[in-house]
Protein backbone atom coordinates (compact mmCIF):
# COMPACT_ATOMS: atom_id res chain seq x y z
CA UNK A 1 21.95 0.31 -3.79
CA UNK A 2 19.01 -1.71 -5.59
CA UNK A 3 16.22 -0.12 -6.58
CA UNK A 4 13.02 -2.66 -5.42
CA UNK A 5 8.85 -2.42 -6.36
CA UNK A 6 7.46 -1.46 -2.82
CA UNK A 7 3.46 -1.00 -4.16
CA UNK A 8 0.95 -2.42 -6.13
CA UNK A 9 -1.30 -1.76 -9.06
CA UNK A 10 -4.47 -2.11 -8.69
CA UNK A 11 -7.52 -1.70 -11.00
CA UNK A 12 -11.22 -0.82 -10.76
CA UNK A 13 -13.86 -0.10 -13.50
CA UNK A 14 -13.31 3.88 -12.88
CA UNK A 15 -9.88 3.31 -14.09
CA UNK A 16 -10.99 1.24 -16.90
CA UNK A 17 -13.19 3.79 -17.94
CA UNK A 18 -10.72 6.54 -18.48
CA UNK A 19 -10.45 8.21 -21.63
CA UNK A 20 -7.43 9.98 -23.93
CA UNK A 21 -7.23 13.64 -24.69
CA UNK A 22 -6.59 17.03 -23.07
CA UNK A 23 -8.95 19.75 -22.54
CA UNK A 24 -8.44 23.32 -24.04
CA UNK A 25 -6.57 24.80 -21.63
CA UNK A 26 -2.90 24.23 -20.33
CA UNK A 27 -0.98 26.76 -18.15
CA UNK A 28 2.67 27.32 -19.04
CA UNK A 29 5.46 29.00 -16.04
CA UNK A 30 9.16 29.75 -15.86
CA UNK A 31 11.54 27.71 -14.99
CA UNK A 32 14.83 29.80 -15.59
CA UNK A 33 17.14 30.76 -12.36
CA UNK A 34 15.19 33.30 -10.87
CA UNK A 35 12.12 31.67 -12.92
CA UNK A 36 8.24 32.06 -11.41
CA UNK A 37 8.03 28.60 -9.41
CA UNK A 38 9.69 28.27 -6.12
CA UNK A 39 8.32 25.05 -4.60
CA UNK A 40 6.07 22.95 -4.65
CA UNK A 41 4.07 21.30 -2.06
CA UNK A 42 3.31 17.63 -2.23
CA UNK A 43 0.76 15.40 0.09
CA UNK A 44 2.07 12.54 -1.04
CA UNK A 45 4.73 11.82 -3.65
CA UNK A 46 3.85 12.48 -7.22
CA UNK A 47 0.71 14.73 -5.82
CA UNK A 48 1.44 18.43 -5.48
CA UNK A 49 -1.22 20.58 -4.02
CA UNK A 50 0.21 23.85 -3.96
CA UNK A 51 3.03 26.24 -6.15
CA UNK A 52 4.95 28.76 -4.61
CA UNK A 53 5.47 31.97 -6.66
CA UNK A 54 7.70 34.75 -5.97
CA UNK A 55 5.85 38.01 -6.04
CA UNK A 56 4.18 39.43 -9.08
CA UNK A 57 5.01 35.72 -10.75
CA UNK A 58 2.19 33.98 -12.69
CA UNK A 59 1.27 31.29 -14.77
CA UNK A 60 0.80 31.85 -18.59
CA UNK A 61 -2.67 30.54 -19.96
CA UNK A 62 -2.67 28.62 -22.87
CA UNK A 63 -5.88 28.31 -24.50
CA UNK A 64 -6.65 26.37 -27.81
CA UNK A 65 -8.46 23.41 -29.33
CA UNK A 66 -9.97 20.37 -27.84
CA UNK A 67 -7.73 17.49 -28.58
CA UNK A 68 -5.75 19.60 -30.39
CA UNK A 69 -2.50 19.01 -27.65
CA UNK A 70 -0.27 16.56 -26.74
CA UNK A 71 2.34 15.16 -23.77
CA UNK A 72 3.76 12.07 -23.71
CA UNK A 73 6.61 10.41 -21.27
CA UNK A 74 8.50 7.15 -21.52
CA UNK A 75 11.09 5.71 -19.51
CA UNK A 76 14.79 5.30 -20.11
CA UNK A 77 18.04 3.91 -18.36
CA UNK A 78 20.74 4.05 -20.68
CA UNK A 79 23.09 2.59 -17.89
CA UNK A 80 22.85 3.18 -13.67
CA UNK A 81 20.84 5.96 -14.41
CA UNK A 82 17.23 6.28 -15.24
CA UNK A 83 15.22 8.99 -16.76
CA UNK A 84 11.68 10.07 -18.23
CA UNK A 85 11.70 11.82 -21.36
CA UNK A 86 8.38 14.38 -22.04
CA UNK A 87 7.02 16.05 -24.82
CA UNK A 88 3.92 18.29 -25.18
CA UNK A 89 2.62 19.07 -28.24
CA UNK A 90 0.74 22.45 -28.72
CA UNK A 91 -1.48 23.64 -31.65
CA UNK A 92 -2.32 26.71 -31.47
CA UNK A 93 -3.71 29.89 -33.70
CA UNK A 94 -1.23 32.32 -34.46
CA UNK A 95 -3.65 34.59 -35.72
CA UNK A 96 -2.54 38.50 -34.34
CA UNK A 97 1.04 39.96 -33.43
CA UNK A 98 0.18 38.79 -29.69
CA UNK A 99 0.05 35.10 -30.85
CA UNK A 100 2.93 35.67 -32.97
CA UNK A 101 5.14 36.92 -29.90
CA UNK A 102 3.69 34.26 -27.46
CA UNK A 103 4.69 31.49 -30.47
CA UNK A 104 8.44 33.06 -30.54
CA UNK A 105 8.82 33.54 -26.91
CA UNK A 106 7.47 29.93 -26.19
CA UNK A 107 10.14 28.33 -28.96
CA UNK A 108 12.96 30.84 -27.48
CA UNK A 109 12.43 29.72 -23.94
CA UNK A 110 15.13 27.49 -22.02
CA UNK A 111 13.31 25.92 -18.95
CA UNK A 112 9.48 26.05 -19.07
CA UNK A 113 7.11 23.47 -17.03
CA UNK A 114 3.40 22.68 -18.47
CA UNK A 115 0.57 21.96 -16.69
CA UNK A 116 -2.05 20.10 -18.56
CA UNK A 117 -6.02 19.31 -17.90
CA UNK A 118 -7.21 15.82 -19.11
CA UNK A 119 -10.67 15.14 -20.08
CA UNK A 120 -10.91 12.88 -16.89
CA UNK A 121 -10.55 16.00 -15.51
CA UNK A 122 -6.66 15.55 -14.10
CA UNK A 123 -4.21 18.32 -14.05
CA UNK A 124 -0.55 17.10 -14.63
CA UNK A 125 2.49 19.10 -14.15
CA UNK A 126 5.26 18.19 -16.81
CA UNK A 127 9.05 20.22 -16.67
CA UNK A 128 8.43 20.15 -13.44
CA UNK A 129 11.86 19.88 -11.83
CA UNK A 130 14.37 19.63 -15.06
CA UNK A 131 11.86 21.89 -17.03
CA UNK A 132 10.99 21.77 -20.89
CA UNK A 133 12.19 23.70 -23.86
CA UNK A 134 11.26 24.41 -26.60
CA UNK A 135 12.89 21.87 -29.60
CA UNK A 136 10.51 22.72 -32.96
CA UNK A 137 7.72 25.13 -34.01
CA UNK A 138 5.76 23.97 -37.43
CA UNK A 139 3.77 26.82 -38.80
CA UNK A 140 1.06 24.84 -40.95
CA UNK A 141 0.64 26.16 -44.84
CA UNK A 142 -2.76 27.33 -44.76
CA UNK A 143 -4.61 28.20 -48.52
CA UNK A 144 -4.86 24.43 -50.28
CA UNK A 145 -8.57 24.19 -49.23
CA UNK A 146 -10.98 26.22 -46.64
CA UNK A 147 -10.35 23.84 -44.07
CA UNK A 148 -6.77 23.76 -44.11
CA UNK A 149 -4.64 24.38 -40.91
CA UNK A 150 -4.03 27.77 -39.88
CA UNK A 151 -2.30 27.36 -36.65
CA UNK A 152 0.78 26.54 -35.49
CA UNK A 153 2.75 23.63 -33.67
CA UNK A 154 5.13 23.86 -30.66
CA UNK A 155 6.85 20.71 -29.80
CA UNK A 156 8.47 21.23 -25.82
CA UNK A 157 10.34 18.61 -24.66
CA UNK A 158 12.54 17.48 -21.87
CA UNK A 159 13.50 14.92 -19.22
CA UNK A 160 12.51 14.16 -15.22
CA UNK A 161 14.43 12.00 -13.48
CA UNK A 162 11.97 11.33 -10.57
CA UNK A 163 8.77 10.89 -12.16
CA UNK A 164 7.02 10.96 -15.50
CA UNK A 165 4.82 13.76 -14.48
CA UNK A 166 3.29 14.84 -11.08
CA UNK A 167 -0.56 15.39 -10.17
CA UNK A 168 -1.92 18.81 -9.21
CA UNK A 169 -4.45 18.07 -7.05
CA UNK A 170 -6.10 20.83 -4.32
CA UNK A 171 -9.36 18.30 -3.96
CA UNK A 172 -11.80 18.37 -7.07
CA UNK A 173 -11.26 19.44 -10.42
CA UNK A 174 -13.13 22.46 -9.73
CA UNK A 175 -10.86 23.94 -6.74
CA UNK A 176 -8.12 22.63 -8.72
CA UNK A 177 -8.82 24.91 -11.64
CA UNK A 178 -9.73 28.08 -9.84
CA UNK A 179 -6.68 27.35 -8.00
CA UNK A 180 -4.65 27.82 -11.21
CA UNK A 181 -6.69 30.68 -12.68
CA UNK A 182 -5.64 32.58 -9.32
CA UNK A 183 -2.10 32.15 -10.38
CA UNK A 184 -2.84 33.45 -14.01
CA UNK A 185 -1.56 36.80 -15.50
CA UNK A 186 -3.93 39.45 -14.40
């Protein structure tokens, strides 16, 4: 079966005008066999616009800098096959024995999926099938100067082979985020 281009790209000045970045906070969930998300709903393919939890399941907020985080995708077919690599970068302060367990649990765990906020104002899910895990922690060496580091950095990575990443979109950034905050640990 051949794979064939069935849309096109368009552009507009809105598009043009995007900028780079994510915003502070990111929402991290399970993945594992008998993980936290279930299923997701999707208008359209590549735009979910709801999650299925089992009960008492929620999403894990991540709060740190802005800027300070990461994701990137890119595209491989090393035969027949095809695949998109991900990676999310998070910097975060490790600062009380809370951070400390969140930092070892994050590094320890096998299938996690990310859900990041641009500064468009954009909420992508990443992990979302195949999930992400995590592959290095850096804790920085804090102490040379006063504004050295004193954080650390959790690379997650992992591969999709349907899409690079899919939208989260209930609307408006606004219902989109409370959306997610009703999903949070209580």
């Amino acid at each position: 079966m051949s794979c064939k281009l069935t849309v096109s790209k368009t552009n507009s000045c809105s598009k043009k005008a995007k900028q780079g970045g994510l915003d502070t906070t990111m929402w991290l969930f399970n993945l594992e066999e008998g993980g936290e998300i279930t299923a997701y709903t999707e208008a359209v393919e590549g735009v979910v616009t709801g999650i299925t939890l089992p009960t008492g399941a929620t999403l894990k907020r991540v709060d740190t800098e802005k800027y300070a985080n990461s994701f990137s995708h890119s595209f491989e077919r090393p035969s027949l096959n095809s695949f998109f690599p991900q990676i999310v970068n998070i910097v975060a302060i490790t600062d009380d024995a809370a951070d400390l367990q969140w930092y070892v649990e994050t590094l320890r765990a096998d299938k996690l999926g990310a859900i990041v906020k641009d500064t468009n104002g954009q909420f992508k899910i990443l992990g979302q099938y195949a999930g992400l895990r995590g592959n290095t922690g850096d804790g920085y060496s804090s102490g040379n100067e006063q504004g050295a580091e004193v954080g650390s950095m959790i690379l997650l990575d992992g591969a999709e082979t349907t899409h690079p990443f899919k939208f989260l979109d209930l609307g408006s950034t606004k219902l989109t985020q409370d959306y997610l905050q009703s999903l949070e640990a209580v």
